[in-house]
Structures are given as C-alpha cells and as structure tokens.
C-alpha atoms as a PDB file:
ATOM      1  CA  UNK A   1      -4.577  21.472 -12.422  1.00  0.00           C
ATOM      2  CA  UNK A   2      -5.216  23.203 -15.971  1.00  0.00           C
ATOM      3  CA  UNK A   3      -3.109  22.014 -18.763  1.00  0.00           C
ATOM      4  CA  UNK A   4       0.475  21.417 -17.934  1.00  0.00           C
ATOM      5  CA  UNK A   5       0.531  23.624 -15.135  1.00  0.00           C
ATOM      6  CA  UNK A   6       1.269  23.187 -11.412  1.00  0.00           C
ATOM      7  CA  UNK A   7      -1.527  21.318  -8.928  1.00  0.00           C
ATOM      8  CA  UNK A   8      -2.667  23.928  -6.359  1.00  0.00           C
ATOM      9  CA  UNK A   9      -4.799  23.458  -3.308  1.00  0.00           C
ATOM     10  CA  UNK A  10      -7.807  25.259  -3.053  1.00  0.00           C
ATOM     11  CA  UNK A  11     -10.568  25.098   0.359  1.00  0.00           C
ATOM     12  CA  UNK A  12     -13.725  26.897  -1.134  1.00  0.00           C
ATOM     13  CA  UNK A  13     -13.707  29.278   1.908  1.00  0.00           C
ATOM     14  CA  UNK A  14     -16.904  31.934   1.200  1.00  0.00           C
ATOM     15  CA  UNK A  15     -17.812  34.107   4.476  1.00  0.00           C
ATOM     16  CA  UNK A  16     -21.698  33.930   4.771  1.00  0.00           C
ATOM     17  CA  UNK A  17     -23.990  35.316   7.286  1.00  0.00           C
ATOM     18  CA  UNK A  18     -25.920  33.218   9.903  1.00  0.00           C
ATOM     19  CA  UNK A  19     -29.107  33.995   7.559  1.00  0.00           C
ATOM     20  CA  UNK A  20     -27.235  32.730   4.552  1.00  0.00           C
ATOM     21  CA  UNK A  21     -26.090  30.072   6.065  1.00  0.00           C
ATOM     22  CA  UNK A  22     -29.297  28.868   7.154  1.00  0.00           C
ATOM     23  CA  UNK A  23     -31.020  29.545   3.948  1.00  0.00           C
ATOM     24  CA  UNK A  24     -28.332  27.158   2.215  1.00  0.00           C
ATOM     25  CA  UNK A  25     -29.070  24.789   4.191  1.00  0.00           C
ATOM     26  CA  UNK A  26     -32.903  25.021   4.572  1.00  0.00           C
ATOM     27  CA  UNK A  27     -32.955  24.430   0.634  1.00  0.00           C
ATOM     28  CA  UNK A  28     -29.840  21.654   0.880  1.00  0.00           C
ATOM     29  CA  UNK A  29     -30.188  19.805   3.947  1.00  0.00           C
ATOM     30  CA  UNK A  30     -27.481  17.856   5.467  1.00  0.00           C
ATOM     31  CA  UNK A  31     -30.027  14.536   6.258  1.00  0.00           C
ATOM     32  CA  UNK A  32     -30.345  14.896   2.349  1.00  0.00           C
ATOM     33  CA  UNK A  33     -26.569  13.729   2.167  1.00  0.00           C
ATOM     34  CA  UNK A  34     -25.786   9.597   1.295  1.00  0.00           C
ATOM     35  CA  UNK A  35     -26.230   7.333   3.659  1.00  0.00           C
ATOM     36  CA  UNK A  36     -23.094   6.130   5.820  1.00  0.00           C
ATOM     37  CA  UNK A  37     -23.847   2.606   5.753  1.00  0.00           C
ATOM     38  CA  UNK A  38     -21.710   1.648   2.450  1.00  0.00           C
ATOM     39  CA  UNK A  39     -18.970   2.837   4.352  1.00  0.00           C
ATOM     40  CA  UNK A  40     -19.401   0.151   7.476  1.00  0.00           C
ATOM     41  CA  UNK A  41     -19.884   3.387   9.682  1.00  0.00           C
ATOM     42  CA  UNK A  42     -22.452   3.454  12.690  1.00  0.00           C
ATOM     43  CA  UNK A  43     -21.112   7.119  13.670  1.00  0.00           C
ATOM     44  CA  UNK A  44     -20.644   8.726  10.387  1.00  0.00           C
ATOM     45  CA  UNK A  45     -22.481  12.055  10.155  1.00  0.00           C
ATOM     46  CA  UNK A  46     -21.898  15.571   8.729  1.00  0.00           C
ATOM     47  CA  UNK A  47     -24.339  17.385  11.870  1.00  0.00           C
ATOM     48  CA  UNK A  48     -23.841  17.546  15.077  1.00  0.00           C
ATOM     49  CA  UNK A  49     -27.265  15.725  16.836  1.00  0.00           C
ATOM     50  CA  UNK A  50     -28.508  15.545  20.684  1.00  0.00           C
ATOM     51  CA  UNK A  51     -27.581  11.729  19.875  1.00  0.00           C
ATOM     52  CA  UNK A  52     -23.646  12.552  18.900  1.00  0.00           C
ATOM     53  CA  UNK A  53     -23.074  15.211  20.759  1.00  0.00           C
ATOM     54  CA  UNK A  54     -22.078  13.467  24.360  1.00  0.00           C
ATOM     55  CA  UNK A  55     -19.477  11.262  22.320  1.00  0.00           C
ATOM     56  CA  UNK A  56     -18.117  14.647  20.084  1.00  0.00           C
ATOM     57  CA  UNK A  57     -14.644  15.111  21.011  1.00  0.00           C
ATOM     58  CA  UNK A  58     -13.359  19.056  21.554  1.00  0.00           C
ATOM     59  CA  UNK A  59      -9.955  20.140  21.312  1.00  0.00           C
ATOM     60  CA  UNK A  60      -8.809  21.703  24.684  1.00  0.00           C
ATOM     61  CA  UNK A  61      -6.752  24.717  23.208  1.00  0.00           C
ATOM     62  CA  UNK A  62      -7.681  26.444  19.467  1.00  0.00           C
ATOM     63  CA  UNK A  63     -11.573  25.386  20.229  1.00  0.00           C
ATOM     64  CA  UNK A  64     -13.029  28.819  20.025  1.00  0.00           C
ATOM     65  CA  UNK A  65     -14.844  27.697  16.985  1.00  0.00           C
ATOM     66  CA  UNK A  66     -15.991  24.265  17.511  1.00  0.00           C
ATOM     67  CA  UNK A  67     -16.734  24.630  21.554  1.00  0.00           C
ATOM     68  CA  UNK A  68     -19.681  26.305  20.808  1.00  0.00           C
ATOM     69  CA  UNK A  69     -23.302  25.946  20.374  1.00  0.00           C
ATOM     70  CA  UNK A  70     -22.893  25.783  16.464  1.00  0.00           C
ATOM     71  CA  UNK A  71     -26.240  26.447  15.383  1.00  0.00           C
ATOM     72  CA  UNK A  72     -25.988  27.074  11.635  1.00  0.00           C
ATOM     73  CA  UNK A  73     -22.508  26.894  11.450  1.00  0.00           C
ATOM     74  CA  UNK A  74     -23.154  22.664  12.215  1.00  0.00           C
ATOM     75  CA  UNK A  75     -21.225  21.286   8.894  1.00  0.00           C
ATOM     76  CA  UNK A  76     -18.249  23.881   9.564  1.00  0.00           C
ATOM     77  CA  UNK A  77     -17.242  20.227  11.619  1.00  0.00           C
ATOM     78  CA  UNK A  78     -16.772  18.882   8.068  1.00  0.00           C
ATOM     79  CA  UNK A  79     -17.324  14.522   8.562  1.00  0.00           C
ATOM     80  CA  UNK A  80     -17.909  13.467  12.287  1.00  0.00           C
ATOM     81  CA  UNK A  81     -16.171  10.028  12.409  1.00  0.00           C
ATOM     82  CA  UNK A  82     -14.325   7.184  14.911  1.00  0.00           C
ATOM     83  CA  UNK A  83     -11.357   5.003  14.879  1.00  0.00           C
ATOM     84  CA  UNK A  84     -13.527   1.910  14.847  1.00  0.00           C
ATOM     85  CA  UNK A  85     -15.559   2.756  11.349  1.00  0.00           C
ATOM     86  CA  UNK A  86     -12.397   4.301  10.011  1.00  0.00           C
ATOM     87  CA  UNK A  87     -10.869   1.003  10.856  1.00  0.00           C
ATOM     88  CA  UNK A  88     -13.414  -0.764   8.913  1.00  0.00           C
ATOM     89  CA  UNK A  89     -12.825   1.007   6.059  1.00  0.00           C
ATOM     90  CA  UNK A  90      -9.059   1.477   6.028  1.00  0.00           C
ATOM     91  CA  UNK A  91      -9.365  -2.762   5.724  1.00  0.00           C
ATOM     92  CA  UNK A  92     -10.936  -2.462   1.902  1.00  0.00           C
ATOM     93  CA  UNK A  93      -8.424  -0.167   0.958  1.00  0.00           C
ATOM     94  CA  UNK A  94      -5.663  -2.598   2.614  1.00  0.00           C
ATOM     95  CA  UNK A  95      -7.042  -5.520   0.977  1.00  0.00           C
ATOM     96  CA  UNK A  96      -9.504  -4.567  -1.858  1.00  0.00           C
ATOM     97  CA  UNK A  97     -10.278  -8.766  -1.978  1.00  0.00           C
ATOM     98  CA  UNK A  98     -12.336  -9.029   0.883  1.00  0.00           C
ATOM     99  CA  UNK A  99     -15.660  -9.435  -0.117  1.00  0.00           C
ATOM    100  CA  UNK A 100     -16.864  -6.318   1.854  1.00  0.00           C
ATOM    101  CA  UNK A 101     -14.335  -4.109   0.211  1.00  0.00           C
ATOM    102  CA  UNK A 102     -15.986  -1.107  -1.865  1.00  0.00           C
ATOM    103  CA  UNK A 103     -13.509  -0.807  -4.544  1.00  0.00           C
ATOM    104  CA  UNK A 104     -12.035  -3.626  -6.503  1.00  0.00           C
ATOM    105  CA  UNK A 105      -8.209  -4.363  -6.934  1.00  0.00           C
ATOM    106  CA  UNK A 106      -7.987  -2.411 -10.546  1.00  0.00           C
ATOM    107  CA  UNK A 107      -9.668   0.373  -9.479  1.00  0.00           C
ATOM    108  CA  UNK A 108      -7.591   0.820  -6.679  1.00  0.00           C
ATOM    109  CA  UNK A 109      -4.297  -0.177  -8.375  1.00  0.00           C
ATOM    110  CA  UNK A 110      -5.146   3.139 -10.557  1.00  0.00           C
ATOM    111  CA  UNK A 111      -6.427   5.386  -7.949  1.00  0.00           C
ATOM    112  CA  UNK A 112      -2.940   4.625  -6.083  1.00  0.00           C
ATOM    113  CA  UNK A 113      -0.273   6.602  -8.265  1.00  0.00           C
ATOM    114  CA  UNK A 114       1.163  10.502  -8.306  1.00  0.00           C
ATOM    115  CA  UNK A 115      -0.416  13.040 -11.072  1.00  0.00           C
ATOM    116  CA  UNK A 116       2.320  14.674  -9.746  1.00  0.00           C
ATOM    117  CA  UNK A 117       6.133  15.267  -8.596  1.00  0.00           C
ATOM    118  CA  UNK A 118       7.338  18.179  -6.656  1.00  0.00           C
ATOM    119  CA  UNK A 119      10.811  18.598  -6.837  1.00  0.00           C
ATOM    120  CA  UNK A 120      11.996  17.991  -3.441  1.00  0.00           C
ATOM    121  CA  UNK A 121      11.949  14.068  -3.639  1.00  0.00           C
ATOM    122  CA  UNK A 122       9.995  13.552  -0.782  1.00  0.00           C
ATOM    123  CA  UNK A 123       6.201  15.022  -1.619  1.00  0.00           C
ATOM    124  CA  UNK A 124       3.795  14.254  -4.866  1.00  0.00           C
ATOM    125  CA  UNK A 125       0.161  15.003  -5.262  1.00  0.00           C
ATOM    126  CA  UNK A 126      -2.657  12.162  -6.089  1.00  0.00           C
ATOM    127  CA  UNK A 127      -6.031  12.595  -6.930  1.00  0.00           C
ATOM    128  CA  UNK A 128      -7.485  13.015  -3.362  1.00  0.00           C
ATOM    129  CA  UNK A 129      -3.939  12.230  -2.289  1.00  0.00           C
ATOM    130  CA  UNK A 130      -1.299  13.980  -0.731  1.00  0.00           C
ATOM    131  CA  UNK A 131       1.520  11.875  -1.305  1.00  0.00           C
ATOM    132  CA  UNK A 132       4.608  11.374   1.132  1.00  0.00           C
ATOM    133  CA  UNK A 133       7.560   9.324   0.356  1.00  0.00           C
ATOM    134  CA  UNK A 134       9.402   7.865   3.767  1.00  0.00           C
ATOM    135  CA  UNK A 135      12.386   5.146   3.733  1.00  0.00           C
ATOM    136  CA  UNK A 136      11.897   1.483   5.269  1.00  0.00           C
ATOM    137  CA  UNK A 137      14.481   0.151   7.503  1.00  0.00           C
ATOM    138  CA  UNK A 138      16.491  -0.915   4.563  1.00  0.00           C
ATOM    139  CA  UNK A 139      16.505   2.499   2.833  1.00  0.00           C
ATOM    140  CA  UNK A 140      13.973   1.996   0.164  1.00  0.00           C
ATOM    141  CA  UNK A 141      11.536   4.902  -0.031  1.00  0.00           C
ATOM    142  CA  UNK A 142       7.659   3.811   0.196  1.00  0.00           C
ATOM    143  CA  UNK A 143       4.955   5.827  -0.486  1.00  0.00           C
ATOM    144  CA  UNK A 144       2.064   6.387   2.122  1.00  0.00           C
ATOM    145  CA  UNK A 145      -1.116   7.476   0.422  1.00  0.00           C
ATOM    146  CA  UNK A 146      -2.840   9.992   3.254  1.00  0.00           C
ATOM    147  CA  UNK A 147      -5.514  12.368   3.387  1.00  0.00           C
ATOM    148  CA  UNK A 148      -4.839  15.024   6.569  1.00  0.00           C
ATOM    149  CA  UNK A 149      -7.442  17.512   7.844  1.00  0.00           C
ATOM    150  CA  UNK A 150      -6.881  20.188  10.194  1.00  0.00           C
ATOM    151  CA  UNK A 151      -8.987  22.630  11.613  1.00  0.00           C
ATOM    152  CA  UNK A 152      -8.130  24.801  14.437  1.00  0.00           C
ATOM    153  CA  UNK A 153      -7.141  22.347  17.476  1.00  0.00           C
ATOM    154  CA  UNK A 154      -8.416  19.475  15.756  1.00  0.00           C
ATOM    155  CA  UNK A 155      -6.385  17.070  13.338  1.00  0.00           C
ATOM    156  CA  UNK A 156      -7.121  13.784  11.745  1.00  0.00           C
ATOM    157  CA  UNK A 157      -5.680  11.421   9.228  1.00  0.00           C
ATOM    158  CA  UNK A 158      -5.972   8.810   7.569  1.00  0.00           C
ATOM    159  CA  UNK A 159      -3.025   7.268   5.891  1.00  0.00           C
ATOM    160  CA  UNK A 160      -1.649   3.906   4.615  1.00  0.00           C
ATOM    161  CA  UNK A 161       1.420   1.918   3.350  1.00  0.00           C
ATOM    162  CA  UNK A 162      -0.389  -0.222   0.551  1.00  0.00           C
ATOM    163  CA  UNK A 163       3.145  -1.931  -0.077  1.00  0.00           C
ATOM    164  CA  UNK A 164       4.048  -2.641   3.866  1.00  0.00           C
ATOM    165  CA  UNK A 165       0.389  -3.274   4.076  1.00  0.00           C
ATOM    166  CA  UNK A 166      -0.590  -1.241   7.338  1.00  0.00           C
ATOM    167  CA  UNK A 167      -2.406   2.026   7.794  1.00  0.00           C
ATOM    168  CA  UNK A 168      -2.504   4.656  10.538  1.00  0.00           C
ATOM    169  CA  UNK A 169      -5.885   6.889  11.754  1.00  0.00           C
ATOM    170  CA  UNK A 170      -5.218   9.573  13.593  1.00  0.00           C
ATOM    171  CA  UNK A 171      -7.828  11.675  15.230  1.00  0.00           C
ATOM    172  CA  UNK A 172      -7.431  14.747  17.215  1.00  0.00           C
ATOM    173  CA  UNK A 173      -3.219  14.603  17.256  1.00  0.00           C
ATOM    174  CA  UNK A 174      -0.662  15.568  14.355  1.00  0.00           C
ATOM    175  CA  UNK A 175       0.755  12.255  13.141  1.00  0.00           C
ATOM    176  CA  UNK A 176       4.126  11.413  13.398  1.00  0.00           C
ATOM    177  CA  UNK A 177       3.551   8.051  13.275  1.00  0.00           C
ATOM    178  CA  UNK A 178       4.914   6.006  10.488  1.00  0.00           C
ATOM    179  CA  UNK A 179       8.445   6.656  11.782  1.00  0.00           C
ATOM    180  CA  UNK A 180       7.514   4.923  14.571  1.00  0.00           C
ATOM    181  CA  UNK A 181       5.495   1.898  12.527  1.00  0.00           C
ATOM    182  CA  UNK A 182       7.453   1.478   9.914  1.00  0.00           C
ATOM    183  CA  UNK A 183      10.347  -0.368  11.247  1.00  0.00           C
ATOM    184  CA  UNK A 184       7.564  -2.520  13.170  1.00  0.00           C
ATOM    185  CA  UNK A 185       6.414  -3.127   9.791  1.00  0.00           C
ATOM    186  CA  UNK A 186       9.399  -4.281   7.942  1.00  0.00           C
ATOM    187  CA  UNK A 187      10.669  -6.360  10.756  1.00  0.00           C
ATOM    188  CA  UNK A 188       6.858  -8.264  10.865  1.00  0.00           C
ATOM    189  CA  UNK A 189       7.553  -8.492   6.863  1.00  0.00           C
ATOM    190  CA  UNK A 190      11.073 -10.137   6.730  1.00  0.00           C
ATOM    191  CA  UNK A 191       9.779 -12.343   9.978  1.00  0.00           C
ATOM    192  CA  UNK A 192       7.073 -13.520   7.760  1.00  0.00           C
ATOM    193  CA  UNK A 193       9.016 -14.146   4.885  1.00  0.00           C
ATOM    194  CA  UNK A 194      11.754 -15.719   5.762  1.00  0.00           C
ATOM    195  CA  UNK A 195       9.080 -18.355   7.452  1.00  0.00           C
ATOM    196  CA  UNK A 196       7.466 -19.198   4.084  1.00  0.00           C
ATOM    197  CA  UNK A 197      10.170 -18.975   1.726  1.00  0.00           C
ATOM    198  CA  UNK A 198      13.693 -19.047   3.577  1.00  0.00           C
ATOM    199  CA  UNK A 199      15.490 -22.312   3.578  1.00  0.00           C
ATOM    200  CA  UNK A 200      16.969 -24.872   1.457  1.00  0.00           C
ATOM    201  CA  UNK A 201      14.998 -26.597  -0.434  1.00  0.00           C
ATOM    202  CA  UNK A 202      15.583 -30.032  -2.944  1.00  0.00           C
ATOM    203  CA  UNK A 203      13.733 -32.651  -4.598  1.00  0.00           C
ATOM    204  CA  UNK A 204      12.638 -35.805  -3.611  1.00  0.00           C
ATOM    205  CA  UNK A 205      15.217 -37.419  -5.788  1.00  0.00           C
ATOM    206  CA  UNK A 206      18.747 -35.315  -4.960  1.00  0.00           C
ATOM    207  CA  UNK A 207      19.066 -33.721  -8.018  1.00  0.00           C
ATOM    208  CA  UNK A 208      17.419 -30.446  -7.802  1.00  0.00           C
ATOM    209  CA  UNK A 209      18.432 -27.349  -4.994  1.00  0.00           C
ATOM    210  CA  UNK A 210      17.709 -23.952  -4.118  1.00  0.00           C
ATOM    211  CA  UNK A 211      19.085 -21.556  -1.441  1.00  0.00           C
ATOM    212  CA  UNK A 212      16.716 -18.936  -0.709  1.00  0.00           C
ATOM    213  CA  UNK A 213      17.557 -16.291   1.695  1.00  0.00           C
ATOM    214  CA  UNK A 214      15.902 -12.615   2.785  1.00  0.00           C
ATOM    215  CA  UNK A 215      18.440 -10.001   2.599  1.00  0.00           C
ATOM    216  CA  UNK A 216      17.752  -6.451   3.197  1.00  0.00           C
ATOM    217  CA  UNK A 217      14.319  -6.802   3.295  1.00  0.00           C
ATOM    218  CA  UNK A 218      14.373  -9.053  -0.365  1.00  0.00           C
ATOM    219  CA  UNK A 219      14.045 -12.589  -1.274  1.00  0.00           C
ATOM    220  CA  UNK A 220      16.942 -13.771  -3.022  1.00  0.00           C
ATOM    221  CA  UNK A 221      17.780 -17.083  -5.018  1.00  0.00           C
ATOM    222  CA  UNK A 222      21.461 -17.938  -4.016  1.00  0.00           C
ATOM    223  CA  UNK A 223      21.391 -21.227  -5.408  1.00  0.00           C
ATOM    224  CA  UNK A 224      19.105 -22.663  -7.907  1.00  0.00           C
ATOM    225  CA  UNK A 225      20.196 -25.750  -9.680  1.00  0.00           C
ATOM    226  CA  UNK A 226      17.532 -28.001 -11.480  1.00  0.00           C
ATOM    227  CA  UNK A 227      18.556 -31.788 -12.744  1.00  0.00           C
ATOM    228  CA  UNK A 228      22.305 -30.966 -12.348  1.00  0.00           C
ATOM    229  CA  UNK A 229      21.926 -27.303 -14.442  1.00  0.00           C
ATOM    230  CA  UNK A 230      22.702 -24.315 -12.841  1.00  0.00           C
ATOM    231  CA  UNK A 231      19.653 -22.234 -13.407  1.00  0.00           C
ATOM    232  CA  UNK A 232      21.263 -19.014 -12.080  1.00  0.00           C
ATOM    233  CA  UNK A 233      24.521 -19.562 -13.805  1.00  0.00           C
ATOM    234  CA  UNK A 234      22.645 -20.429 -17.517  1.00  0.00           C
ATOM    235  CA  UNK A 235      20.296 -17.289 -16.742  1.00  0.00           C
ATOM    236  CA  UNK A 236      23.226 -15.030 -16.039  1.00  0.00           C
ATOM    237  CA  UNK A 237      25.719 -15.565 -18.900  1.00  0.00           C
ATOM    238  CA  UNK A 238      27.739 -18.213 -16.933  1.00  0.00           C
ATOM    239  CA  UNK A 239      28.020 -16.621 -14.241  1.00  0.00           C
ATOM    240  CA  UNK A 240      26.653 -18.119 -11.265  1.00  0.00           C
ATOM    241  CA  UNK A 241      25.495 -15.552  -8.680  1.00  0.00           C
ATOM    242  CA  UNK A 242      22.498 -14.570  -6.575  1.00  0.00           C
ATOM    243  CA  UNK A 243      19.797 -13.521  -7.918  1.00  0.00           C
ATOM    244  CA  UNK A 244      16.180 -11.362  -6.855  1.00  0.00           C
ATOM    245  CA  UNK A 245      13.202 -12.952  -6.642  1.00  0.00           C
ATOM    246  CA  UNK A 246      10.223 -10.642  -8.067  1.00  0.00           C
ATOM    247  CA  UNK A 247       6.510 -10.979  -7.235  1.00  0.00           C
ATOM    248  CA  UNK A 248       4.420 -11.595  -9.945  1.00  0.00           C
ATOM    249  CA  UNK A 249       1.516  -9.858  -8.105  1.00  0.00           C
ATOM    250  CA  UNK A 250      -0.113 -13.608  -8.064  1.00  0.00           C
ATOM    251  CA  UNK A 251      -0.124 -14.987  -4.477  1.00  0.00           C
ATOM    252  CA  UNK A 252       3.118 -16.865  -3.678  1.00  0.00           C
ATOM    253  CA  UNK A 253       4.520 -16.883  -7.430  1.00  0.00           C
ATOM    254  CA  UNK A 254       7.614 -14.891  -7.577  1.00  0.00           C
ATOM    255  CA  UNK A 255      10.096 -14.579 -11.272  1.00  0.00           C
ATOM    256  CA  UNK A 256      13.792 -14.764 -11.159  1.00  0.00           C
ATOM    257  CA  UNK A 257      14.762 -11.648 -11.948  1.00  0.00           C
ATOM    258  CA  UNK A 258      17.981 -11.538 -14.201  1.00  0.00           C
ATOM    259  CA  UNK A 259      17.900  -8.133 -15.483  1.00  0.00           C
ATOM    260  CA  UNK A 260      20.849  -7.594 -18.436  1.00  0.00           C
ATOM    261  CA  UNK A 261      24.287  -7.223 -16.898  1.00  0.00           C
ATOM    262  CA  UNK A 262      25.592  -5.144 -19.267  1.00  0.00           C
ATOM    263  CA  UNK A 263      22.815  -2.469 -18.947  1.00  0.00           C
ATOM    264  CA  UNK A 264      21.441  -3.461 -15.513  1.00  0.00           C
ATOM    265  CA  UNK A 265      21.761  -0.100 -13.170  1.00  0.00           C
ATOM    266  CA  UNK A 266      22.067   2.392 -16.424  1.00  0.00           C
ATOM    267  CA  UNK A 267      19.624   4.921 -15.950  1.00  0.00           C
ATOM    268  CA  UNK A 268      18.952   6.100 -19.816  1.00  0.00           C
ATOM    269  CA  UNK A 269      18.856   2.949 -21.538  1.00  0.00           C
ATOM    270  CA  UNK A 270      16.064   0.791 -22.815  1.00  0.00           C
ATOM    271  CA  UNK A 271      13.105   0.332 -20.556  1.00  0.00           C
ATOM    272  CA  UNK A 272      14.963  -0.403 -17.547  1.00  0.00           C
ATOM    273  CA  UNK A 273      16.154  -4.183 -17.657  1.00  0.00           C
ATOM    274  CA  UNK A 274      15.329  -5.571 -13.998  1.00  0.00           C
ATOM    275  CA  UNK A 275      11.762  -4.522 -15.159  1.00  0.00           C
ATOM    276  CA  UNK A 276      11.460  -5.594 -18.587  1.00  0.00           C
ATOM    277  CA  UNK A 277      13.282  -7.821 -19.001  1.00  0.00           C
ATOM    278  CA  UNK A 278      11.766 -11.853 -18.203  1.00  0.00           C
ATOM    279  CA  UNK A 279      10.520 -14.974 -19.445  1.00  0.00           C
ATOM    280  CA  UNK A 280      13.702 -16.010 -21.327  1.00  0.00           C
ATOM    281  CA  UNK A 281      12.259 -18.875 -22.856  1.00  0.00           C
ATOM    282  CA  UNK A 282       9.116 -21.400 -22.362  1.00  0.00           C
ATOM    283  CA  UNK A 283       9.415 -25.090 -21.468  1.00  0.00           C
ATOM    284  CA  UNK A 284       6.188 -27.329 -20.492  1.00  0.00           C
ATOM    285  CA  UNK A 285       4.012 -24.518 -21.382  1.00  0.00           C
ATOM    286  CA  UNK A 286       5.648 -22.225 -18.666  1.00  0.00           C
ATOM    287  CA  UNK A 287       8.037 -19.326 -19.236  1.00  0.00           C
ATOM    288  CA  UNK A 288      11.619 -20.499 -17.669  1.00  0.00           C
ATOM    289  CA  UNK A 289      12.072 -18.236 -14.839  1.00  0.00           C
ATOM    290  CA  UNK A 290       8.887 -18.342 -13.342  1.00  0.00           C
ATOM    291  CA  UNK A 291       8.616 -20.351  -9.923  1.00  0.00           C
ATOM    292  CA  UNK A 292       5.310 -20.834  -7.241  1.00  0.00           C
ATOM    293  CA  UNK A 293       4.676 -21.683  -3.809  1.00  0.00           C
ATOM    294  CA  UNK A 294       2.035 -24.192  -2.747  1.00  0.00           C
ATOM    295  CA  UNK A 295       0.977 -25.636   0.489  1.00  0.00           C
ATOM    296  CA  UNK A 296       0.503 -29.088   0.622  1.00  0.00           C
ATOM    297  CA  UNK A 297      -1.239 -30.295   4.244  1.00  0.00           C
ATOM    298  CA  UNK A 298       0.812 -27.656   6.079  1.00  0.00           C
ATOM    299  CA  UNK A 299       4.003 -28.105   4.427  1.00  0.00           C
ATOM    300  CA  UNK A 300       5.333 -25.154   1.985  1.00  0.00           C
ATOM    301  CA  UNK A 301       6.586 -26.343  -1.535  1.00  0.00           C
ATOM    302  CA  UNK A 302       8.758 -25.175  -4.319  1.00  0.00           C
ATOM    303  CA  UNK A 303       7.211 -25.783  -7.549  1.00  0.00           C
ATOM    304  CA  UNK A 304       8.950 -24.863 -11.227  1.00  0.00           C
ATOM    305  CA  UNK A 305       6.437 -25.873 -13.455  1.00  0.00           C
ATOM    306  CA  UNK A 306       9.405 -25.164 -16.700  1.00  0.00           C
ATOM    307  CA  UNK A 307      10.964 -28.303 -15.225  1.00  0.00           C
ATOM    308  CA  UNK A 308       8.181 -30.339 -13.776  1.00  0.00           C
ATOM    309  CA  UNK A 309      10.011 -30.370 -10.522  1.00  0.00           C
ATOM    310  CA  UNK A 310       8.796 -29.624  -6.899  1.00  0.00           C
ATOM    311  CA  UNK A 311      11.393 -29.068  -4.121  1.00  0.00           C
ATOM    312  CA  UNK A 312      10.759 -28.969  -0.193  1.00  0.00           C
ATOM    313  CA  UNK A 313      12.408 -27.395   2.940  1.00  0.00           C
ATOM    314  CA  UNK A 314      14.813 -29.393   4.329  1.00  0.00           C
END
C-alpha cells in the first residue's frame, strides 16, 4: 500500500529452472531458517524430510504438483504444519496472558485492527490479515482475524474470533466453519454470563438492589438502587430505565453505560456518547458508575466501591 492508495495482494511468483532453483537454495538453505520451537511446534518445517514424509498429507484431486518427488521444488509446500502445534499457538493469540504466549496483550491489541475498509461492509485488510466481518446470533457483526492459504488441492486456515474468544484451523478443506461455530459460541457466552452476573442481587442490610439480566447477548442493569437512590434514574435525567453494562477490559469490572439521551444513536455528533461518555462524578475515590465482581469462597459479589456497598445473589 503506497500513499493513500488501495492495498493489493501480491505472491512473488518468479519461474526458475531446476538449476536455479537449486543454486538458490545451495547458497540459502532451508535448515538455515529459525527454529520452530518458539512456536510450541514439534512438526513445523519448510522441507519435506524421509522423517515427515510418511505423515505429509496429499490432496486426492489438483495434486499434480505436490504428489511428486519434489526434489528442488521442496519449499514450493510453503510451512508443513498440524492441528496439534497450530492449536498450541492459536492459545497465545486467544489469550496473550498465559505465560507461554509469544506476544503480549498491547502488542496484540494493535496488531488486531483494519488498515483498511473495502466498501462492501463485509471484507477489510490487516497487516498479515485478511479481515472478514460475520454476524453473531444476535446480529452484531464480529470480526474474525484469518490468514487462508491455498495451493492447488490443498487449503488451510487459520482464523479466530478474539471477541467470542474461539478460533478455527483448518487444514486440507475450504472453511465454512464459523457459521457453524458461531452460534455455539454465543450460546456458551450468554450461558456463562448469565451464571456469574444474572440475578438479583442486595445488601446485607435491605437497602441496596440490582436487577441484572443478559439480553440479546448483553448484560444489562434493570434495576440499580443504592441506600434508597435510584442510581439508574439519577444517571439518566430522572428517568429510570435499563441500562448497558460495559466492560472495562479489567476482569469482572463492568461501567454503567449512560450514554447522553439527547445525542445517544446520532451518528455525526461529538465522539459518539455510549463511548465517551463515563465517570459522571467520583465518590470514595471511585468514579460513580463504575461497579466490580469479586468472589468471595465460591460465592460471586457485587461491589460499588462509589458507595462502599457490596450486594449478593439472592
């Protein structure tokens, strides 16, 4: 991509001899390559080897290329892989906290984004990415980061959902699978939800409630009143109505999002107000609409550290 212009896809195709071939890769050897073993793989290679060659898997139509004594044209195979160390490695890039993970949880939080948008609402190109956008069972569209090879009879791909959390390898078939996942996905997701933070919840001394529901796939606050106050009600002019609960991106603290009703849903106005728009006001060294989850000896509770209160299931 060169200035402002359009990202095109280019495979540096050059026909070569055999003798060129081999000369390229007498001087550049492939055993010359990085080592596999950063990347948890016990099968990774770029040749193929008397060792690999009983477990190499052949297409059985398009195969005139690869079902062949290759000879020189060995790395024409590209990476020789399996499901179990692409596994491995589709874990860090799941969860870029586990301690074996390769990249850390910035790096990865920039790596995952478009450089670019094509027009049809559906496709966008990242850097290694190609980017497509499918909808959950509730209509929202999620991206799934993928990288797809194809070379005569023989596919692969490797492609994730970093927001549902699950990833798909395909080797040797086109994949048509996260039509199929998804929905597994999102019903796993509200299942798990609705366990840890569904319910009705109050204090230990009968003056503090909240509803909390999963609707659609999102947490929502449908009642939230705090020493006889109507949180929801004060947050949203005086009118008392449900209200989303946003991750913070910290592990079971969530903000209530109030947005600005008179500009919530325009689309050209300010910087967008469910976004930007939060922390209302501070009390006890905590911004107001700001609430946690804890876990204390198996039981979940409801902490809102603005108020100093703490509210369990009942």
């Amino acid at each position: 991509m060169e200035g402002t212009g359009l990202p095109h896809y280019h495979s540096k195709d050059v026909p070569l001899d055999d003798e060129q071939i081999l000369d390229s890769v007498s001087k550049h050897p492939l055993s010359n390559l990085p080592d596999f073993e950063p990347l948890y793989s016990n099968t990774g290679s770029f040749q193929v080897t008397e060792e690999n060659r009983e477990r190499l898997a052949v297409a059985s139509t398009d195969n005139d290329v690869l079902n062949v004594d290759l000879k020189a044209m060995n790395a024409s195979y590209g990476m020789l892989s399996s499901i179990a160390d692409l596994s491995k490695l589709m874990q860090t890039f799941l969860d870029p906290n586990r301690p074996e993970s390769l990249i850390t949880p910035s790096t990865l939080r920039e790596w995952l984004r478009p450089v670019h948008a094509w027009t049809d609402e559906l496709t966008e190109v990242g850097l290694l990415w190609e980017i497509v956008k499918i909808p959950d069972t509730f209509g929202r569209q999620r991206r799934i980061y993928q990288k797809i090879g194809e070379f005569n009879g023989h596919y692969s791909a490797f492609a994730f959902n970093p927001t549902s959390g699950f990833g798909v390898i395909a080797l040797m078939t086109v994949i048509e699978a996260f039509e199929h996942f998804q929905p597994v996905f999102d019903r796993l997701q509200v299942k798990t939800v609705t366990k840890e933070y569904a319910g009705t919840w109050k204090s230990k001394d009968g003056e503090s409630e909240a509803i909390i529901n999963v609707e659609s796939g999102s947490l929502w606050a449908h009642k939230f009143d705090l020493k006889g106050n109507d949180i929801l009600s004060v947050l949203r002019e005086d009118r008392s109505e449900k209200m989303a609960l946003a991750s913070t991106g910290r592990k079971r603290e969530f903000r209530l999002a109030k947005g600005y009703r008179p500009l919530t849903g325009w689309r050209h106005w300010g910087a967008m107000p469910y976004w930007v728009i939060n922390s209302p006001g501070h009390c006890c060294g905590a911004p107001v609409d700001i609430i946690y989850f804890s876990d204390d000896c198996g039981e979940m509770v409801l902490n809102v550290p603005s108020a100093g209160v703490s509210l369990r299931r009942v």
